[in-house]
C-alpha atoms as a PDB file:
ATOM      1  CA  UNK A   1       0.000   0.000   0.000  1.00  0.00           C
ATOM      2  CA  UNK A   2       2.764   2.386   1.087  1.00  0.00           C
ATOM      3  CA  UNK A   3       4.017   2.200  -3.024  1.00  0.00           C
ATOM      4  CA  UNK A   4       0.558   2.879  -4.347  1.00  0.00           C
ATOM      5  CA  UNK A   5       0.195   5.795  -2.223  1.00  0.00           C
ATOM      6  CA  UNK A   6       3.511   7.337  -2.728  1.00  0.00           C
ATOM      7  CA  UNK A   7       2.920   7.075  -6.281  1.00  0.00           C
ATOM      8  CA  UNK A   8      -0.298   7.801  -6.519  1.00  0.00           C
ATOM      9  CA  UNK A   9      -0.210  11.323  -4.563  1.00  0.00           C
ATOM     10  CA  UNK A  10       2.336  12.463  -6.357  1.00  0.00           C
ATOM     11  CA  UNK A  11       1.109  11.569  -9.923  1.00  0.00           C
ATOM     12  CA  UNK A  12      -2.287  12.277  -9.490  1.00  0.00           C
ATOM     13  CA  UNK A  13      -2.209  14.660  -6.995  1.00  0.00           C
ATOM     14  CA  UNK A  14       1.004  16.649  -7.691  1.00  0.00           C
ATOM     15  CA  UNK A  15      -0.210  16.337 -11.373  1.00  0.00           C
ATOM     16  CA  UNK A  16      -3.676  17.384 -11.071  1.00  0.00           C
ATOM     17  CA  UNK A  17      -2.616  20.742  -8.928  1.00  0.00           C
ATOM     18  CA  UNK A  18      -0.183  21.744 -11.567  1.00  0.00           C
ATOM     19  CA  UNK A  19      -2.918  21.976 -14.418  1.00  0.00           C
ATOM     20  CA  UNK A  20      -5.692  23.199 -11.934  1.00  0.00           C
ATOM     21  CA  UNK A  21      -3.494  25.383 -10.402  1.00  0.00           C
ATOM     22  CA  UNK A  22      -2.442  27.242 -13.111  1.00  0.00           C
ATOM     23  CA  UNK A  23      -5.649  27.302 -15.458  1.00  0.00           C
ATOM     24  CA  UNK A  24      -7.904  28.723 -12.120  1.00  0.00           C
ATOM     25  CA  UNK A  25      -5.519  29.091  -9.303  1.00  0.00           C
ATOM     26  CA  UNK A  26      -5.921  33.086  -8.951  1.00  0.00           C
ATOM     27  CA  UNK A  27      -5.796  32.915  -5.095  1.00  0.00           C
ATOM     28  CA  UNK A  28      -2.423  32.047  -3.817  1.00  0.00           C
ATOM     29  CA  UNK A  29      -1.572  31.135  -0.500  1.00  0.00           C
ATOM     30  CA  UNK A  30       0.303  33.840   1.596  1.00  0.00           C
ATOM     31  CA  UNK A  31       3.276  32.052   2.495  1.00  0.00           C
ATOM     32  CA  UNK A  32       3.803  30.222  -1.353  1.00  0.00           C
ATOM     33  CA  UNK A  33       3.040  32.968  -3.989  1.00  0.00           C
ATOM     34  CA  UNK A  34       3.702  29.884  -6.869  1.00  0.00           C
ATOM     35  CA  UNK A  35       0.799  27.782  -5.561  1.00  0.00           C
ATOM     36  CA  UNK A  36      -2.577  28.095  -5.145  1.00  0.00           C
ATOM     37  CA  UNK A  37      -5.712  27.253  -2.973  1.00  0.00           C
ATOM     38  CA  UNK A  38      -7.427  25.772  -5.789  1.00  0.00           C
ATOM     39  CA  UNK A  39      -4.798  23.731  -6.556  1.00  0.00           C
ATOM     40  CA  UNK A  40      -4.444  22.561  -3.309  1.00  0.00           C
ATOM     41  CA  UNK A  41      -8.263  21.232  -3.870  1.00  0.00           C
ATOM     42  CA  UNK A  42      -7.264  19.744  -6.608  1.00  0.00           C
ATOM     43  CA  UNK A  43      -4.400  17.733  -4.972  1.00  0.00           C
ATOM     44  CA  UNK A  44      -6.367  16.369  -2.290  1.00  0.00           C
ATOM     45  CA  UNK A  45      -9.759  15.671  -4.223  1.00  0.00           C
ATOM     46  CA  UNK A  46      -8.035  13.721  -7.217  1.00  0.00           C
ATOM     47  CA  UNK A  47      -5.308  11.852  -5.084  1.00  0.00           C
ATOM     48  CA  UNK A  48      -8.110  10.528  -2.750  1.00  0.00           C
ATOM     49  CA  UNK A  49     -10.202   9.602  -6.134  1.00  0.00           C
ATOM     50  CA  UNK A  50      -7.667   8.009  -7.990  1.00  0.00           C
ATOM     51  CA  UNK A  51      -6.445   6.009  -4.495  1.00  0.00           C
ATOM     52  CA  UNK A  52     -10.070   4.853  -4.185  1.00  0.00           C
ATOM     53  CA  UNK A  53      -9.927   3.417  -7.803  1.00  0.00           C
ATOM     54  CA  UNK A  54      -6.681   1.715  -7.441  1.00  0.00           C
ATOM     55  CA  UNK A  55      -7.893   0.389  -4.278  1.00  0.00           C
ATOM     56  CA  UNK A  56     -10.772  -0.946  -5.507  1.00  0.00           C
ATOM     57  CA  UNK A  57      -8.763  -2.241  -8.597  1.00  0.00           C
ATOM     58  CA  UNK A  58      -6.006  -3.530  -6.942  1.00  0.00           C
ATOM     59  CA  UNK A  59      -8.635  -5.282  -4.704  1.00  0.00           C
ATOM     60  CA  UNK A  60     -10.044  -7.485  -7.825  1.00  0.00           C
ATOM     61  CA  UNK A  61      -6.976  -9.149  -8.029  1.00  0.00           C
ATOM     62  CA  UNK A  62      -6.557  -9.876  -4.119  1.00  0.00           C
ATOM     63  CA  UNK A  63      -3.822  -7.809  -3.812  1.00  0.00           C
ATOM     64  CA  UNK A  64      -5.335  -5.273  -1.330  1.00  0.00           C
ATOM     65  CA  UNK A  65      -8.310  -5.586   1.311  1.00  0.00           C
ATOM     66  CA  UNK A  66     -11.469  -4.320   0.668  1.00  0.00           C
ATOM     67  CA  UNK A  67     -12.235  -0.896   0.494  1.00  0.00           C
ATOM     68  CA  UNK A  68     -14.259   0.231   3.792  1.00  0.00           C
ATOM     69  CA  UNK A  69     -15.116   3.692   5.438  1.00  0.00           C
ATOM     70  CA  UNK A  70     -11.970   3.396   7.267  1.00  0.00           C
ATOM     71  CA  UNK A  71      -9.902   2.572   4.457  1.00  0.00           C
ATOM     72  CA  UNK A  72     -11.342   5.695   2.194  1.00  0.00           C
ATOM     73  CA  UNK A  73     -10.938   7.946   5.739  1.00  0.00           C
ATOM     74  CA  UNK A  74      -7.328   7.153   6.111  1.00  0.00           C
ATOM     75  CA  UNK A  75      -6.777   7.781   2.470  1.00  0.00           C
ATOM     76  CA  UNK A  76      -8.550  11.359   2.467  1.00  0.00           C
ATOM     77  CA  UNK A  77      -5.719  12.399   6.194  1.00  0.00           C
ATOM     78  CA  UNK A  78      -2.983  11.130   3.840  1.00  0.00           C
ATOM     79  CA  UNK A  79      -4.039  13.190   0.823  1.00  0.00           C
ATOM     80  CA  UNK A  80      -4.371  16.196   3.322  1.00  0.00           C
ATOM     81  CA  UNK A  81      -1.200  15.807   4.659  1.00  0.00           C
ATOM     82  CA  UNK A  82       0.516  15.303   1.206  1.00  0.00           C
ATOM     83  CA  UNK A  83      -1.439  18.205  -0.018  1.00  0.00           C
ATOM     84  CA  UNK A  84       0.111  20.323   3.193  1.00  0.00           C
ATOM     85  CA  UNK A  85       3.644  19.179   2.379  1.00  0.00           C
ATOM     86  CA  UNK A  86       3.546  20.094  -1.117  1.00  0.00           C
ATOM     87  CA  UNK A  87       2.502  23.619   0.059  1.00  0.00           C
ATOM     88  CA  UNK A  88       5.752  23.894   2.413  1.00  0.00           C
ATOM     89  CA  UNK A  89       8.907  25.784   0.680  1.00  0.00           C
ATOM     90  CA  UNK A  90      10.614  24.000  -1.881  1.00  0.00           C
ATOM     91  CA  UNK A  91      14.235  23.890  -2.788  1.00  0.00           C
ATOM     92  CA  UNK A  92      13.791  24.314  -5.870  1.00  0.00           C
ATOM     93  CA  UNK A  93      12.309  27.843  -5.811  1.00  0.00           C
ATOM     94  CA  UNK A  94      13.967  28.732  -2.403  1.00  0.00           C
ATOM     95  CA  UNK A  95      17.646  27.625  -1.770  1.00  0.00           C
ATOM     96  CA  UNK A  96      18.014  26.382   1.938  1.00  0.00           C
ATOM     97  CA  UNK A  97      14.775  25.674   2.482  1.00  0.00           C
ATOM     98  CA  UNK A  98      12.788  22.401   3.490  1.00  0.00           C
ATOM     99  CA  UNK A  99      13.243  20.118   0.252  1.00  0.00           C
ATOM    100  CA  UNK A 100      12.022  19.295  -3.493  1.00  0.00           C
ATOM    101  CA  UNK A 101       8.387  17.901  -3.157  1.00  0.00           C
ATOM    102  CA  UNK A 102       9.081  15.686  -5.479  1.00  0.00           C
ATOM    103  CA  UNK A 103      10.529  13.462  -2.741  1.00  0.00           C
ATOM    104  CA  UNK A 104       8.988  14.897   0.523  1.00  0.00           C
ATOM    105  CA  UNK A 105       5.042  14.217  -0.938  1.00  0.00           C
ATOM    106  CA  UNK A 106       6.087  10.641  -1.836  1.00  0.00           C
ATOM    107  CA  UNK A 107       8.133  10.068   1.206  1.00  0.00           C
ATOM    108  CA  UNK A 108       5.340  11.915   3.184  1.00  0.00           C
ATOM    109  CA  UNK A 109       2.836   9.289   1.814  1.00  0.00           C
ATOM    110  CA  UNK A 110       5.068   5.846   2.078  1.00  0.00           C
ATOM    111  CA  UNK A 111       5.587   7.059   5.803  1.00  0.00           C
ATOM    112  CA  UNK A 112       2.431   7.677   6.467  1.00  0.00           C
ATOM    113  CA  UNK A 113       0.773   4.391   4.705  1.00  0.00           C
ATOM    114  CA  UNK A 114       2.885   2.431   6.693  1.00  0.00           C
ATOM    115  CA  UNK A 115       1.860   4.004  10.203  1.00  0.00           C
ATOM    116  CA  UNK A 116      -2.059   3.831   8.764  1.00  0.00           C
ATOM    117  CA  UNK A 117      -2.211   0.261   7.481  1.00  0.00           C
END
């Protein structure tokens, strides 16, 4: 699970606030003037959809249990908190700050999958 949900947050979600983001994202966040509150949405809502489907997918085949309320809950924190990470400062627009979130949203996700399930 820890895989699927590293993956999946930052491909869907990463991917899906990047085109959101910049097609409606007017409102930017005070502290990160390159992202924006709609794209933050956007994160969170199509991570925690497109975990749901590869749950449910995944789950045809036996690989993973079956998708419950507490399952879907625990999905939705992790997006959250994956969708907070990506908002903190990035090292690749500020030098010296707290990392590329190319590997803290993934990492953020793994770690937290494993502590969840």
């Amino acid at each position: 699970m820890g895989g699927l949900m590293a993956i999946t947050q930052m491909a869907a979600g990463d991917g899906f606030a990047d085109i959101v983001g910049r097609r409606w994202g007017k409102t930017k966040w005070p502290w990160s003037k390159r992202k924006s509150v709609v794209g933050t949405a956007a994160f969170i809502v199509c991570a925690t959809i497109v975990t749901i489907g590869e749950v449910l997918w995944f789950n045809q085949f036996g690989l993973l249990p079956m998708l419950s309320s507490l399952v879907i809950q625990k999905i939705v924190v992790i997006s959250v908190i994956c969708g907070i990470v990506e908002l903190l400062p990035s090292e690749r627009y500020l030098p010296g700050k707290l990392g590329d979130d190319n590997l803290t949203v993934p990492f953020t996700a793994f770690a937290l999958s494993l502590l969840f399930f």
